[in-house]
Protein backbone atom coordinates (compact mmCIF):
# COMPACT_ATOMS: atom_id res chain seq x y z
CA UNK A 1 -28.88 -4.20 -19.36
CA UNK A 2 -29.10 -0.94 -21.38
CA UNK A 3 -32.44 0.06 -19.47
CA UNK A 4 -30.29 -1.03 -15.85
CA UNK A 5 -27.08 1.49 -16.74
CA UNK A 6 -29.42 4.32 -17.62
CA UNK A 7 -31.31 3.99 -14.58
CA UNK A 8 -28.18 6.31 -13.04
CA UNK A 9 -27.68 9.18 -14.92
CA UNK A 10 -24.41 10.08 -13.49
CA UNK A 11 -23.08 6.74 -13.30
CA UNK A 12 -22.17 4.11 -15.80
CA UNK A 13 -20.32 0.51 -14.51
CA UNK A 14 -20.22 -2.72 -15.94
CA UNK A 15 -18.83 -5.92 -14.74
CA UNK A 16 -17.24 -7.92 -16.77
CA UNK A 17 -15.87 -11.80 -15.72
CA UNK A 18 -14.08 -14.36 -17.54
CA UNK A 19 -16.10 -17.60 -18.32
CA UNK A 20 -14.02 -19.61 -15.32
CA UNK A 21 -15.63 -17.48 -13.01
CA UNK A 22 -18.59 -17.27 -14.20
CA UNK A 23 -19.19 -20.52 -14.10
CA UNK A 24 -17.76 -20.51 -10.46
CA UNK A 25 -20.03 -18.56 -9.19
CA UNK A 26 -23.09 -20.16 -11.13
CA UNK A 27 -22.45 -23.47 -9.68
CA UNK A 28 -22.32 -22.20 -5.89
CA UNK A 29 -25.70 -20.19 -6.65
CA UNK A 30 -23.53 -16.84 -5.74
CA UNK A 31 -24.31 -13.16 -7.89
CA UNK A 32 -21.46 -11.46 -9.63
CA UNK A 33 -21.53 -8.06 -7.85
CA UNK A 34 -18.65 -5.25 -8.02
CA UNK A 35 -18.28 -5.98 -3.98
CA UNK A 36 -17.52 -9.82 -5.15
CA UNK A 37 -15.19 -8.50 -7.70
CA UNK A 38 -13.20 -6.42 -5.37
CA UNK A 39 -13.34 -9.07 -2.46
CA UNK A 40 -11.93 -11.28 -5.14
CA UNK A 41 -9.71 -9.12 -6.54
CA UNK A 42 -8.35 -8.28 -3.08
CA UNK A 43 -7.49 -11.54 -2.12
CA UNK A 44 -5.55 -12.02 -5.61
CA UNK A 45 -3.75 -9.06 -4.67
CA UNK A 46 -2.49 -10.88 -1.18
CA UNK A 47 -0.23 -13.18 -3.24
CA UNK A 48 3.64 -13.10 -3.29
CA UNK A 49 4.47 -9.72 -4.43
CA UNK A 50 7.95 -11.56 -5.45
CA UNK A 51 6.45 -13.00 -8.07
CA UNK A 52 6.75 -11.30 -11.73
CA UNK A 53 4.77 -11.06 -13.69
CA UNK A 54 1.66 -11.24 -11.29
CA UNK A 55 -0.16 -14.39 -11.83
CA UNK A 56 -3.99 -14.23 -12.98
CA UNK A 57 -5.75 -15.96 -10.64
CA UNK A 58 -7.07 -18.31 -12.78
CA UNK A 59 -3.57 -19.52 -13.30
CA UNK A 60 -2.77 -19.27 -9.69
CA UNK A 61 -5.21 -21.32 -8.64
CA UNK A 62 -7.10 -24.68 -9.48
CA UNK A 63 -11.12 -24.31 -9.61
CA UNK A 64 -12.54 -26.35 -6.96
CA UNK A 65 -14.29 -28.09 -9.60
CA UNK A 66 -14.45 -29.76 -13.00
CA UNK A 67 -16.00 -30.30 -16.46
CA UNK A 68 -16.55 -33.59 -17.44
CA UNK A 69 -18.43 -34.43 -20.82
CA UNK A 70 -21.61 -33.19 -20.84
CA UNK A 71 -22.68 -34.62 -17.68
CA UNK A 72 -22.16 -31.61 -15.98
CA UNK A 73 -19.85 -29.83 -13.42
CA UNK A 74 -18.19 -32.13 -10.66
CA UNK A 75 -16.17 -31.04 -7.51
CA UNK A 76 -12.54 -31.72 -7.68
CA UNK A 77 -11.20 -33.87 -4.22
């Protein structure tokens, strides 16, 4: 990681993600990129501006899948 963030002088990011969406994205095979992160972050922004205090949304919405002893994950219906 260290030897990645030098690699741009000029530059230093890093992504961080809860462990909800981590696993998310692990289990449909998808990369955690900043793009991701602000298409995500976009669409949590779309919600009901009404609402105070904004809602994370992991609270505002149910994972489309579940953890279920150590059987692994399983898709919610």
């Amino acid at each position: 990681v260290v030897q990645r963030i030098l690699e741009v002088e000029h530059r230093t990011r890093l992504l961080v993600v809860d462990r909800v969406t981590d696993e998310f994205l692990k289990f449909h095979g998808l990369p955690c990129t900043e793009d991701r992160a602000i298409e995500m972050g976009s669409l949590s922004s779309r919600s009901s501006a009404a609402s105070s205090p904004r809602a994370s949304p992991r609270d505002s919405a149910t994972p489309p899948y579940s953890r279920q002893s150590s059987e692994g994950i399983f898709i919610n219906k």
